[in-house]
C-alpha atoms as a PDB file:
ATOM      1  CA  UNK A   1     239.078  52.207 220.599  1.00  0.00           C
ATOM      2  CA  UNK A   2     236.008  51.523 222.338  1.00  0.00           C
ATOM      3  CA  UNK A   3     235.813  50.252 226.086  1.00  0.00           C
ATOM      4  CA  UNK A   4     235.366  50.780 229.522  1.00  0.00           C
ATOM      5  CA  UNK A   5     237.855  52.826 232.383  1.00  0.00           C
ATOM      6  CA  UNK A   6     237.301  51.665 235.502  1.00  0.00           C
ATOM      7  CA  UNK A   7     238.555  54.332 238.387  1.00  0.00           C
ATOM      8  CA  UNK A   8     238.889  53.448 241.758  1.00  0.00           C
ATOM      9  CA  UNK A   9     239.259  56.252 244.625  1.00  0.00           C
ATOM     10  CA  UNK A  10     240.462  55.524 248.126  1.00  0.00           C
ATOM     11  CA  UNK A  11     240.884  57.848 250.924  1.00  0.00           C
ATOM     12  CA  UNK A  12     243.757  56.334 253.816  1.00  0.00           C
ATOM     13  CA  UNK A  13     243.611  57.998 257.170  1.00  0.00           C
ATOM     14  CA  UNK A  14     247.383  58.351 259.507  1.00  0.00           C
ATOM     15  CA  UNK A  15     246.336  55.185 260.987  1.00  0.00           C
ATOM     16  CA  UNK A  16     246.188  53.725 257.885  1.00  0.00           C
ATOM     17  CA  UNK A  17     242.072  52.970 257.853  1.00  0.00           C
ATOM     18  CA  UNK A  18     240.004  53.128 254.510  1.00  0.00           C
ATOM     19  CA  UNK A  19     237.478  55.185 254.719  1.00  0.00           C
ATOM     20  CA  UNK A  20     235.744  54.774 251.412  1.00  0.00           C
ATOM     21  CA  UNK A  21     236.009  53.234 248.143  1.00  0.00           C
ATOM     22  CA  UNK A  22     234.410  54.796 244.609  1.00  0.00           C
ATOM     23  CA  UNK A  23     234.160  53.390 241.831  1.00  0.00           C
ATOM     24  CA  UNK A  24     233.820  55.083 238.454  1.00  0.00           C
ATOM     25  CA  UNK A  25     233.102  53.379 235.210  1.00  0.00           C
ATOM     26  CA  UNK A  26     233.718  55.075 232.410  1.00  0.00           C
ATOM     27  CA  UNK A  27     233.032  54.529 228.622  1.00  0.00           C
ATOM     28  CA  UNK A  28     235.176  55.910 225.835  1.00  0.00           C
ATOM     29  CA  UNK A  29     233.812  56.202 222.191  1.00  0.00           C
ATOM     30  CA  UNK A  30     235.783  56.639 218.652  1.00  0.00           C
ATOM     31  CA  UNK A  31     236.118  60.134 217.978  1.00  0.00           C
ATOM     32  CA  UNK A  32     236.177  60.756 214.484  1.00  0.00           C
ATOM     33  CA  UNK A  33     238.845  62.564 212.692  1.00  0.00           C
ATOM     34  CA  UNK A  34     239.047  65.931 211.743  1.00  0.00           C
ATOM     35  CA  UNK A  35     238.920  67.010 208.057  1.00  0.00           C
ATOM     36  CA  UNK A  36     238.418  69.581 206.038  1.00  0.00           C
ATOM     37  CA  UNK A  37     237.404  70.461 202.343  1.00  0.00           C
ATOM     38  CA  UNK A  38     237.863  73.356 199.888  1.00  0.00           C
ATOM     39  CA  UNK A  39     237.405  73.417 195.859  1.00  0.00           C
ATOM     40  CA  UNK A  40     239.148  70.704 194.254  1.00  0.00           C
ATOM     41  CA  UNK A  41     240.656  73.241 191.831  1.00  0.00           C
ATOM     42  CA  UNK A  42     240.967  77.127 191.248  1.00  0.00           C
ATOM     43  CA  UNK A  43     238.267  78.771 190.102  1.00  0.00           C
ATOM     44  CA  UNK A  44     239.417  80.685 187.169  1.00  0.00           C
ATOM     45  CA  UNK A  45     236.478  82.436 185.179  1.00  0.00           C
ATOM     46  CA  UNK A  46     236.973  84.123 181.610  1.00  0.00           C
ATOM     47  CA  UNK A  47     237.178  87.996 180.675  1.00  0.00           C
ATOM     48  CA  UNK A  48     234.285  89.994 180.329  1.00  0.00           C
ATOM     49  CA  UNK A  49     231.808  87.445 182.238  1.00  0.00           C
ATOM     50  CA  UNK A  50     228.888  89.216 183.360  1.00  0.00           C
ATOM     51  CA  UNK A  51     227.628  89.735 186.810  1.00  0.00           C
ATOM     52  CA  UNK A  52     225.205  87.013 187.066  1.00  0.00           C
ATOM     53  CA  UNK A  53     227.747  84.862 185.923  1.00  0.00           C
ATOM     54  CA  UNK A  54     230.482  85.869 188.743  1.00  0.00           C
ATOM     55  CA  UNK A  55     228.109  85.622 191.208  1.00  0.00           C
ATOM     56  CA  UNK A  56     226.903  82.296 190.611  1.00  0.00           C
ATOM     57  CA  UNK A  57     230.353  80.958 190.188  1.00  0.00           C
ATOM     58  CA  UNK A  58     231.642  82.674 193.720  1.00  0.00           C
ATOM     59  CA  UNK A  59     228.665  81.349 195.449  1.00  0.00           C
ATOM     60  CA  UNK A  60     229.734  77.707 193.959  1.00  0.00           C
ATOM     61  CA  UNK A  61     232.766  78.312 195.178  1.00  0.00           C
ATOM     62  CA  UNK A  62     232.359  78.966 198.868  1.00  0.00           C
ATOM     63  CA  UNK A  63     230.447  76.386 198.826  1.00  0.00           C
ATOM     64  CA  UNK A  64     232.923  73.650 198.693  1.00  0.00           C
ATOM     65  CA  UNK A  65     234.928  74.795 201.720  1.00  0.00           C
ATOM     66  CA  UNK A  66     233.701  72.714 204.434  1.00  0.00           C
ATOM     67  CA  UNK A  67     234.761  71.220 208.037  1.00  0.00           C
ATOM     68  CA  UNK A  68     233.883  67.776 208.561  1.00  0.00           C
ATOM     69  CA  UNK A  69     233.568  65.637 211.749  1.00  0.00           C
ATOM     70  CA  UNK A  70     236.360  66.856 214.476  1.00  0.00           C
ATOM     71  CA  UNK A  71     235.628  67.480 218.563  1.00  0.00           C
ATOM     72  CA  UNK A  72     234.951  70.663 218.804  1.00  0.00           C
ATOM     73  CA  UNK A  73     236.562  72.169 215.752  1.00  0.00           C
ATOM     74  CA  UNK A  74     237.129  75.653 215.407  1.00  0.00           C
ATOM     75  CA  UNK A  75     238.125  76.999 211.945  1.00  0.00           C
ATOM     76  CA  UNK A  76     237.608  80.782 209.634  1.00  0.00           C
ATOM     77  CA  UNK A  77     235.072  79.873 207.330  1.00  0.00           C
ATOM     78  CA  UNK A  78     233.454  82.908 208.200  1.00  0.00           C
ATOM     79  CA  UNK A  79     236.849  85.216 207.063  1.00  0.00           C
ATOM     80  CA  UNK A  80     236.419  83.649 202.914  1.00  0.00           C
ATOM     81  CA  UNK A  81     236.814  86.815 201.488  1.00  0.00           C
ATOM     82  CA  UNK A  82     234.239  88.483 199.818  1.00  0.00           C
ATOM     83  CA  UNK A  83     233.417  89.341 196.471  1.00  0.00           C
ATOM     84  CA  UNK A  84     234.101  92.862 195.128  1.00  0.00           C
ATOM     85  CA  UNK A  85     231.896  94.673 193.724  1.00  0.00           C
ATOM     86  CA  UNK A  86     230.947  94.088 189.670  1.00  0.00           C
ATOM     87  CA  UNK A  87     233.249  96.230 187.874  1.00  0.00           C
ATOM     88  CA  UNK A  88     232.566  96.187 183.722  1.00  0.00           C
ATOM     89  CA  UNK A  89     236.744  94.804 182.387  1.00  0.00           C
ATOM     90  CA  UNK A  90     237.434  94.299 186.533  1.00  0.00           C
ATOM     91  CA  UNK A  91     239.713  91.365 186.760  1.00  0.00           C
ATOM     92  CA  UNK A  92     241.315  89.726 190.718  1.00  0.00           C
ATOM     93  CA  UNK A  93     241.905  86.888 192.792  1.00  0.00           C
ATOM     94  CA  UNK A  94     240.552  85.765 195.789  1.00  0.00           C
ATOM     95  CA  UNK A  95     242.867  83.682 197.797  1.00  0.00           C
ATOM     96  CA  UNK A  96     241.479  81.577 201.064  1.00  0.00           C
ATOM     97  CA  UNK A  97     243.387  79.303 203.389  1.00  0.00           C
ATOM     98  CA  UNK A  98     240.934  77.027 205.687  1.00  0.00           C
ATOM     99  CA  UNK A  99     242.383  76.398 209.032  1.00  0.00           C
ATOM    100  CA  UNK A 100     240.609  74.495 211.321  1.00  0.00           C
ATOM    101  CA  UNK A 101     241.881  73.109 215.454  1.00  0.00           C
ATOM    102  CA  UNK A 102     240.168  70.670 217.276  1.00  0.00           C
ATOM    103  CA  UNK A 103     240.531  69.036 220.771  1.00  0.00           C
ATOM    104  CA  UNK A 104     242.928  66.011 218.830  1.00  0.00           C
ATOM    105  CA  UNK A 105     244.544  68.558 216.201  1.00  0.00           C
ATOM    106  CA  UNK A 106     245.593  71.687 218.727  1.00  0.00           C
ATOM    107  CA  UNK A 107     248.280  72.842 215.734  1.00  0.00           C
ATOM    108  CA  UNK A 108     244.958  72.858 213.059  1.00  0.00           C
ATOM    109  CA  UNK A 109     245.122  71.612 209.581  1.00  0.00           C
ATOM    110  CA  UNK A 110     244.241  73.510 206.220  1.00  0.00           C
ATOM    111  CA  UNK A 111     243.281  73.447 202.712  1.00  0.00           C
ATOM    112  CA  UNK A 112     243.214  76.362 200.377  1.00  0.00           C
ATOM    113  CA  UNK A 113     241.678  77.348 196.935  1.00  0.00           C
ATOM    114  CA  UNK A 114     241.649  80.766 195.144  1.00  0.00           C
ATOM    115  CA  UNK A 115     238.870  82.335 192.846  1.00  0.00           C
ATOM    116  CA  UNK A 116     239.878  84.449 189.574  1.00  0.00           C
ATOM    117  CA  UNK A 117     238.679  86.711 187.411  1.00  0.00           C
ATOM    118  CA  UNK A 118     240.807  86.871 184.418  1.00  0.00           C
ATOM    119  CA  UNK A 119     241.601  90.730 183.555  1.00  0.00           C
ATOM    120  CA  UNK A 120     241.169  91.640 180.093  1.00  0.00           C
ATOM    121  CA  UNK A 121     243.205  92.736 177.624  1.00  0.00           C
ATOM    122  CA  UNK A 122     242.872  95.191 176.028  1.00  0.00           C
ATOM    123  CA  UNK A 123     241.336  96.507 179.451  1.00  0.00           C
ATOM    124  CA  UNK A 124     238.482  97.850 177.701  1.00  0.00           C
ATOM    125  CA  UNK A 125     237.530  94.936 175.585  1.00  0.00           C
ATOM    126  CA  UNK A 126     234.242  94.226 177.644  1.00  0.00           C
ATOM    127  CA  UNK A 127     233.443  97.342 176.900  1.00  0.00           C
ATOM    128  CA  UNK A 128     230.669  98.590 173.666  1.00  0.00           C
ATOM    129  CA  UNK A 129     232.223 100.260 171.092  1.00  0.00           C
ATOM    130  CA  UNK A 130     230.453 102.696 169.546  1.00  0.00           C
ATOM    131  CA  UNK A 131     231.429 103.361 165.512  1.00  0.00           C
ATOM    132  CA  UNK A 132     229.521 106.451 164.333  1.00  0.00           C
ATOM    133  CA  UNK A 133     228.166 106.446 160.610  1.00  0.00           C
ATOM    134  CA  UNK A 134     226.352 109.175 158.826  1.00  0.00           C
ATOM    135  CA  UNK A 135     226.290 112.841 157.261  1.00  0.00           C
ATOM    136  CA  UNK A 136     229.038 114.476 159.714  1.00  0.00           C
ATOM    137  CA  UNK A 137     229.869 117.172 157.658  1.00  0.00           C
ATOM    138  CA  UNK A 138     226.365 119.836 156.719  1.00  0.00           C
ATOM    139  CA  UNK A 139     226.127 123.001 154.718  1.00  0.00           C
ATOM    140  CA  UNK A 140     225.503 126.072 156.188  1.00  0.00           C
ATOM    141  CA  UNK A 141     221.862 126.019 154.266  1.00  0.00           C
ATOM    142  CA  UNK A 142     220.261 124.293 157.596  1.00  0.00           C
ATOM    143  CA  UNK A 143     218.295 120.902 158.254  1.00  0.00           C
ATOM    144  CA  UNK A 144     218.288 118.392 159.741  1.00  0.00           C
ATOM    145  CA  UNK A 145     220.978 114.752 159.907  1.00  0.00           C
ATOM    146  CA  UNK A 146     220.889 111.611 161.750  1.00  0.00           C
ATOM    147  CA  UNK A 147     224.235 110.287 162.957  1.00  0.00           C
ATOM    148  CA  UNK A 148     224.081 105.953 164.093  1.00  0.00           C
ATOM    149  CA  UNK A 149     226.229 105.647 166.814  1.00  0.00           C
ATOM    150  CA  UNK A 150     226.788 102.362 165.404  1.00  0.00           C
ATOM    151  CA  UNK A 151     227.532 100.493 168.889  1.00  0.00           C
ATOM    152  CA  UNK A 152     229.619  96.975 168.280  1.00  0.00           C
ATOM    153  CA  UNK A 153     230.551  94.603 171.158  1.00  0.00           C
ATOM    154  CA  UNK A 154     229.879  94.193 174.406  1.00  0.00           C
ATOM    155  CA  UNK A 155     227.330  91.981 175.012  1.00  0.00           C
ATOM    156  CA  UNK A 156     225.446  93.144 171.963  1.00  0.00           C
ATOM    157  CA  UNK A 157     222.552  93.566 173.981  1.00  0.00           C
ATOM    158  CA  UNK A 158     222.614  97.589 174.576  1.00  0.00           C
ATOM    159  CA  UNK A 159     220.296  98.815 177.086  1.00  0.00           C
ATOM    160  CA  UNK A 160     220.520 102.952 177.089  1.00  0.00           C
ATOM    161  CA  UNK A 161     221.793 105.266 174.225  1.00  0.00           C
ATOM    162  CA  UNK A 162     222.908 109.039 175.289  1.00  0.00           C
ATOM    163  CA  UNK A 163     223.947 111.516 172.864  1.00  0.00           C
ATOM    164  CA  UNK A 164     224.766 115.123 174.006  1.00  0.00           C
ATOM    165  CA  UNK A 165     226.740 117.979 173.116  1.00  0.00           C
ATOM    166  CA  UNK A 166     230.224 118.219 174.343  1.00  0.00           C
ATOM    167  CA  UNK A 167     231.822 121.304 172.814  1.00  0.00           C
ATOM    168  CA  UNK A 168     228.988 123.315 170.999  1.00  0.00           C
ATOM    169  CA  UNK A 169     232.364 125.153 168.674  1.00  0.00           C
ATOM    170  CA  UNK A 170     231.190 128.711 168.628  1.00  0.00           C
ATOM    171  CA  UNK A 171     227.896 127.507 167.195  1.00  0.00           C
ATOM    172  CA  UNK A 172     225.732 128.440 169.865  1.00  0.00           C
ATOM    173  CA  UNK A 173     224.120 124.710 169.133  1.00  0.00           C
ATOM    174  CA  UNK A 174     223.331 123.439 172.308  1.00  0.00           C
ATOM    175  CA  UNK A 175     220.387 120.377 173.325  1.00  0.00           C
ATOM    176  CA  UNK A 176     217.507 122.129 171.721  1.00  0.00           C
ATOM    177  CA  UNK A 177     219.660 121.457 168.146  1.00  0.00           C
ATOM    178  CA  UNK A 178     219.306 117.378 169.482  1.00  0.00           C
ATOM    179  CA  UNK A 179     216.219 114.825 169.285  1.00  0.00           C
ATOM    180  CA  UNK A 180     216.302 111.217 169.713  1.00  0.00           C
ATOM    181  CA  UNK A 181     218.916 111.428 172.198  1.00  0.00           C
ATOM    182  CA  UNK A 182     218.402 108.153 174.182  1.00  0.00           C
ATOM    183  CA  UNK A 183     218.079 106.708 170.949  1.00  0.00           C
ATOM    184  CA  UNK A 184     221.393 104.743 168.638  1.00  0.00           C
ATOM    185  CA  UNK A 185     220.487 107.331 165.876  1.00  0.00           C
ATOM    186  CA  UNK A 186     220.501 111.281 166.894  1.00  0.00           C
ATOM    187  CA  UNK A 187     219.271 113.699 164.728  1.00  0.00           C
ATOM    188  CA  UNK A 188     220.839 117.001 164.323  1.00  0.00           C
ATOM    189  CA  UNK A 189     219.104 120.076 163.218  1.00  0.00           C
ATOM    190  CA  UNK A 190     221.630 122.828 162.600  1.00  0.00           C
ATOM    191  CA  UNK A 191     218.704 125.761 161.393  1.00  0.00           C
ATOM    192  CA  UNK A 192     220.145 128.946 162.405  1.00  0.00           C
ATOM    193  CA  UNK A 193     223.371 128.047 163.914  1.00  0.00           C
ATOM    194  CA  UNK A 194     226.536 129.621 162.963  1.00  0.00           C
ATOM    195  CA  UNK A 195     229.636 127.589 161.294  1.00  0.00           C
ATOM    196  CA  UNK A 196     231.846 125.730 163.082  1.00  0.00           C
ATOM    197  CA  UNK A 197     232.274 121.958 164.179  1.00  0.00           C
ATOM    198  CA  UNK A 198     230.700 120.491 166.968  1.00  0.00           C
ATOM    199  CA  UNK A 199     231.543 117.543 168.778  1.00  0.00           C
ATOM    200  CA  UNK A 200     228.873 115.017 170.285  1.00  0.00           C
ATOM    201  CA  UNK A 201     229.677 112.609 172.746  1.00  0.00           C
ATOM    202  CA  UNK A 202     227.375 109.372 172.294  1.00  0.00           C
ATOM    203  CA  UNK A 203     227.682 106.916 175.764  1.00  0.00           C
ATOM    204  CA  UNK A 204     225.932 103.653 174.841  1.00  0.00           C
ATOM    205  CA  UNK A 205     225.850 100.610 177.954  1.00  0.00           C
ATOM    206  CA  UNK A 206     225.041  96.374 177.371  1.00  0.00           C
ATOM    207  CA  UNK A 207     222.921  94.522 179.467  1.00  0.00           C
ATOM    208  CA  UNK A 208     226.129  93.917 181.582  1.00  0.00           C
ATOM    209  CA  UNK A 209     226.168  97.435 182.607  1.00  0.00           C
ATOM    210  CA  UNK A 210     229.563  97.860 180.695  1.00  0.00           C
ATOM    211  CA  UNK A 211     229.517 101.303 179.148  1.00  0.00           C
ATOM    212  CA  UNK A 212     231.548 102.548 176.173  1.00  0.00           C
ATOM    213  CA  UNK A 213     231.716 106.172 174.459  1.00  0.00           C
ATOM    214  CA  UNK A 214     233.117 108.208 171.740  1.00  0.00           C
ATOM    215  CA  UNK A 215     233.278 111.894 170.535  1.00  0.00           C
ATOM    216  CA  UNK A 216     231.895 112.378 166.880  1.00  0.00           C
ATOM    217  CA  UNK A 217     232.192 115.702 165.298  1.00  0.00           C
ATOM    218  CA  UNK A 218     229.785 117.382 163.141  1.00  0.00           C
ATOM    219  CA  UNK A 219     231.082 120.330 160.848  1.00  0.00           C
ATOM    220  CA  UNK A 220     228.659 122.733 159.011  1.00  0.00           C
ATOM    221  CA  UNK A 221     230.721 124.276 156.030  1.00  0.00           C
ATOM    222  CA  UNK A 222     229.508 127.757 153.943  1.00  0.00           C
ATOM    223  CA  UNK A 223     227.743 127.509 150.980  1.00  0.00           C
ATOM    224  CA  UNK A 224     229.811 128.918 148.327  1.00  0.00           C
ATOM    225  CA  UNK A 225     229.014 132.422 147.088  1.00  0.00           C
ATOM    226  CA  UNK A 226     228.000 132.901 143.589  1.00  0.00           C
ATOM    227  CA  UNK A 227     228.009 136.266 141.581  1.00  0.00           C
ATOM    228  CA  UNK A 228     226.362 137.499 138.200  1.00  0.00           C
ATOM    229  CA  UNK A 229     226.153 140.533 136.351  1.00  0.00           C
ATOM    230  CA  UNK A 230     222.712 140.095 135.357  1.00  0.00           C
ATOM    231  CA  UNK A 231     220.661 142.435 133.369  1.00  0.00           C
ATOM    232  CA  UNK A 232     217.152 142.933 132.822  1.00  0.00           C
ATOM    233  CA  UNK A 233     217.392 143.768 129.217  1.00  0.00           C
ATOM    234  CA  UNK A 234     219.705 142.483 127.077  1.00  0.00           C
ATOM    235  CA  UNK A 235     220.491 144.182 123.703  1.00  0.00           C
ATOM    236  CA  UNK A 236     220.078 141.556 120.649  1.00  0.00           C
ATOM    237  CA  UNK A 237     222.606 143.896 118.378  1.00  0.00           C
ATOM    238  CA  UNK A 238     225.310 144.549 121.481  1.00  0.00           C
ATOM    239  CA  UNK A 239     227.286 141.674 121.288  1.00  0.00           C
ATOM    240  CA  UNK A 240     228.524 138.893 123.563  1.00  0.00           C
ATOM    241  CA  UNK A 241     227.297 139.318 127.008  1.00  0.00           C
ATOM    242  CA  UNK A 242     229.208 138.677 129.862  1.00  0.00           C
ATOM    243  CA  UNK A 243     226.882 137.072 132.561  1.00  0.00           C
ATOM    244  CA  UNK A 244     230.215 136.615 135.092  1.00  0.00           C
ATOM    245  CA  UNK A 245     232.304 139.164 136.778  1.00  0.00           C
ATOM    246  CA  UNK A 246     236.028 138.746 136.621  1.00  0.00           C
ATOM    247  CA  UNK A 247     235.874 135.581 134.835  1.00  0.00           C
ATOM    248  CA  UNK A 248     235.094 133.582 137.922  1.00  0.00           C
ATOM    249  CA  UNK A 249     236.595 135.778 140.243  1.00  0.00           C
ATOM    250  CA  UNK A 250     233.738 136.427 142.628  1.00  0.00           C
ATOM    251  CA  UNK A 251     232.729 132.747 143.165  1.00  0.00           C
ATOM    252  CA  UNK A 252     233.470 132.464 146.598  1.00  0.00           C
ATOM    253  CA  UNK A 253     234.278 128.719 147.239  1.00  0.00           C
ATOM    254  CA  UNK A 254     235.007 127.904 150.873  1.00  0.00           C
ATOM    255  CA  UNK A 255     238.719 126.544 150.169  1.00  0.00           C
ATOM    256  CA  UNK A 256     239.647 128.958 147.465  1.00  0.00           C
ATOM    257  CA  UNK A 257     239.834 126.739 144.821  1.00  0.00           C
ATOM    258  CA  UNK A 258     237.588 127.944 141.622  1.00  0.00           C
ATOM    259  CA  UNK A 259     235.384 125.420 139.574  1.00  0.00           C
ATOM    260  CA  UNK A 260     233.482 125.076 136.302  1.00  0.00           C
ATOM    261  CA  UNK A 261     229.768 126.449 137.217  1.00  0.00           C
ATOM    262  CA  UNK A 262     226.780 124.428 136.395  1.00  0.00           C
ATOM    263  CA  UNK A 263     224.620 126.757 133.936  1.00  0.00           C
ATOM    264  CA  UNK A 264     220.497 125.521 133.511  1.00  0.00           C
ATOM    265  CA  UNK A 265     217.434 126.944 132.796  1.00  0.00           C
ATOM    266  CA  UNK A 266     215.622 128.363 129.411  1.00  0.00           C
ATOM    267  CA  UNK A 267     218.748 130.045 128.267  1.00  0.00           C
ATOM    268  CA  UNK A 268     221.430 127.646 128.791  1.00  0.00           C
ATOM    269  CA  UNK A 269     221.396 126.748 125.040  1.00  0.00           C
ATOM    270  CA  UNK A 270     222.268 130.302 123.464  1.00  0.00           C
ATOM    271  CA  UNK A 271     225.705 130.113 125.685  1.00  0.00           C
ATOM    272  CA  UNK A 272     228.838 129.891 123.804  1.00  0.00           C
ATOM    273  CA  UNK A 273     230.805 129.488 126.432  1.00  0.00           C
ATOM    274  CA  UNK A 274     229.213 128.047 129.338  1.00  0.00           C
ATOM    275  CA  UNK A 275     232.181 127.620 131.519  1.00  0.00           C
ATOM    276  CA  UNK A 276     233.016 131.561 131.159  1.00  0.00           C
ATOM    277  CA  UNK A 277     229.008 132.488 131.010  1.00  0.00           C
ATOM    278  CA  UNK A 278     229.807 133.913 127.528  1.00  0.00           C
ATOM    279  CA  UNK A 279     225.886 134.602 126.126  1.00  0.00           C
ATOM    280  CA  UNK A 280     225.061 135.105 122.712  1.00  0.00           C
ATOM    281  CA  UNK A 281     222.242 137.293 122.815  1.00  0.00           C
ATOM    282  CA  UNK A 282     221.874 137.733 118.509  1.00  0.00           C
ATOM    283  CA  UNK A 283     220.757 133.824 118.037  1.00  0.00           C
ATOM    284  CA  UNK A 284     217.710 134.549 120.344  1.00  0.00           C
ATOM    285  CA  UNK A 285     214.398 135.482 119.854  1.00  0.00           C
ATOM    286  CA  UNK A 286     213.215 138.802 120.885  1.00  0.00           C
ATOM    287  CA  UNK A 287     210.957 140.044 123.895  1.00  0.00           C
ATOM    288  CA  UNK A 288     210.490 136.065 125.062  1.00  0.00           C
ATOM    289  CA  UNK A 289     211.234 136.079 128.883  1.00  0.00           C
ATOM    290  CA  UNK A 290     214.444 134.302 129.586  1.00  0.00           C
ATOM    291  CA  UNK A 291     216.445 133.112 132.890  1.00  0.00           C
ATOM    292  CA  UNK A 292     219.634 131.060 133.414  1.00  0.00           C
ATOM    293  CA  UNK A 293     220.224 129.485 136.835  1.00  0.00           C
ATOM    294  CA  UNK A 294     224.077 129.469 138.014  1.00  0.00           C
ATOM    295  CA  UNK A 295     224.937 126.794 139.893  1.00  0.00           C
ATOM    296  CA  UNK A 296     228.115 126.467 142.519  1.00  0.00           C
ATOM    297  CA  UNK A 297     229.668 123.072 144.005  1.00  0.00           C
ATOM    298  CA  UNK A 298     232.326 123.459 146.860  1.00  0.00           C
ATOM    299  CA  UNK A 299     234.428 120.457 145.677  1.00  0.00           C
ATOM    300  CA  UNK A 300     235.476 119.594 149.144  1.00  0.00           C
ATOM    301  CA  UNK A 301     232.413 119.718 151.168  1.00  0.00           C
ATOM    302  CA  UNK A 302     229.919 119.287 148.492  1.00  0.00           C
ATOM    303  CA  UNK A 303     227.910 122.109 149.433  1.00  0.00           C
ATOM    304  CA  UNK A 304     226.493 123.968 146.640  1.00  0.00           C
ATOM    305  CA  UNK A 305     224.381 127.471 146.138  1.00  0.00           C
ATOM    306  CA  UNK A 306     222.637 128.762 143.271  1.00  0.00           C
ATOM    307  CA  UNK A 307     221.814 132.344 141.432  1.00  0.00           C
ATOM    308  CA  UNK A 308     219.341 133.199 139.195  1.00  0.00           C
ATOM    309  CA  UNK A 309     219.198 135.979 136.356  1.00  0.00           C
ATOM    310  CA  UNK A 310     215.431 136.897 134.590  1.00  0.00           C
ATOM    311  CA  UNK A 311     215.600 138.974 131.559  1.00  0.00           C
ATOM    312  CA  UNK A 312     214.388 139.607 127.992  1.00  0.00           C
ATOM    313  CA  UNK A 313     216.269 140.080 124.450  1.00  0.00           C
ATOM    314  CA  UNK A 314     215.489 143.001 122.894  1.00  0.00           C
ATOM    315  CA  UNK A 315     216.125 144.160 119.782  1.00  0.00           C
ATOM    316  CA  UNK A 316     218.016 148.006 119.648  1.00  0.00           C
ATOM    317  CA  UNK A 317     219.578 147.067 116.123  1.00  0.00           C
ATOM    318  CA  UNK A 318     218.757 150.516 114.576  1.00  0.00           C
ATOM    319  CA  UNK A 319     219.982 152.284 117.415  1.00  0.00           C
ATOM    320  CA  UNK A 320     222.750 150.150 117.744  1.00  0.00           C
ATOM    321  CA  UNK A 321     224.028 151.365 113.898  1.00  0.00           C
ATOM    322  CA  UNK A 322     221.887 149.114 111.786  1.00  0.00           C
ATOM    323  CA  UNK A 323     223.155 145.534 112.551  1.00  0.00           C
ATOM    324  CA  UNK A 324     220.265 143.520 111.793  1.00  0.00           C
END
């Protein structure tokens, strides 16, 4: 408690004289206790929170460590560890033990709190996901195709789009063939390069700096290969005239497999037999220009390519042996 010491000094010679007296009045104050504070619970913070958020939480949280009152205390506040560096999916802990001595408490006292980031799971669930939608197949014919990298997740806010090519495939495509490319949609223009599949790799990152990717292939498949035996002149009085070789034979379709072609144009009606490009040339009228467009359809890829015959009907009856 509070009071006064009062301290008397004397100083006794052999002989047993007193030489002088001091006094010494001392007063004694309360000292107040030693204490110390830390966060009343651990700080435990969700998957996926962004940076800003970490960072105000952590601060928060170092905050409420504390030494309070004490003579003389000494404590570590100054080891709290500190915070790692933002990491898009990072998840740790941060454990701290306060210990703090003073002049009354030589053996220190403590308190202790720890700081989490919860580690996701999936680990790359913070992450944007990009989904890539559009024309990834092409026919040899050229042009040009957009591809949407289609980015889902994250924080939905993306911030920078990159789209480049990965493997060009024997193509020779390379980042001439690219436009748009720190854009979600790319566009493709495969003019002049050979066939083959390439593969693009599209990187898209979120306002949290967490950055996802993907590979997307793009495949440009031949154009089928249609054949005719087309003639300039066709005799009205020499029968039915075959406008296909080999019955189909040399339609080249890029996975073998043969289909019905597609016949059009100003002679398509005088065919008997479309499918087999059977044409009968005595139901038509003579010396009137004529053509017939053949038409091919890969039936996997879709890619089709046309042929196109010009030619008159004449009429050679007489020489032909009278038939009309």
């Amino acid at each position: 408690g509070t009071g006064v010491v009062v301290v008397t000094y004397t100083v006794t010679d052999n002989c047993g004289g007193v030489y002088a007296d001091l006094v010494c009045d001392q007063i004694l104050m309360d000292a107040t206790l030693l204490n110390v504070s830390c966060p009343n619970a651990p700080v435990i913070l969700p998957a996926c929170s962004n940076e800003n958020e970490i960072l105000e939480a952590y601060n928060d949280w170092v905050a409420e460590f504390a030494i309070n009152d004490g003579c003389n205390p000494i404590g570590n506040l100054d080891q709290i560890p500190d915070l790692p560096d933002y990491e898009c999916g990072g998840g740790y802990t941060l454990d701290f033990e306060l210990i703090v001595s003073d002049f009354c408490n030589p053996d220190g006292i403590t308190c202790s709190s720890s700081f989490t980031l919860t580690a996701p799971d999936p680990a790359n669930v913070c992450e944007p996901m990009p989904n890539a939608i559009g024309d990834l197949e092409i026919c040899e014919e050229g042009g040009s195709i957009n591809i949407d990298g289609n980015p889902m997740g994250g924080s939905e806010v993306y911030t920078s789009h990159l789209w480049s090519i990965f493997d060009d495939g024997g193509t020779g495509a390379n980042a001439s063939n690219l436009s748009n490319v720190n854009s979600q949609i790319v566009t493709v223009d495969v003019t002049g390069i050979a066939l083959g599949t390439i593969v693009l790799e599209y990187e898209v990152t979120d306002d949290d700096e967490c950055t996802g990717s993907t590979m997307v292939e793009l495949t440009i498949n031949p154009l089928p290969i249609p054949s005719l035996n087309c003639s300039a002149q066709i005799d009205q009085c020499a029968g039915d005239f075959d406008c296909m070789f080999d019955d189909l034979n040399t339609f080249t379709i890029n996975n073998g497999t043969l289909v019905n072609p597609e016949i059009s144009g100003t002679a398509t009606q005088f065919f008997t037999d479309p499918i087999n490009g059977i044409l009968d040339p005595s139901i038509m009228p003579v010396n009137v220009p004529y053509y017939f467009i053949l038409t091919l359809t890969d039936p996997v890829t879709g890619c089709l390519a046309s042929i196109r015959c010009d030619f008159i009907v004449v009429n050679n009856c007489a020489a032909d042996g009278g038939k009309f």
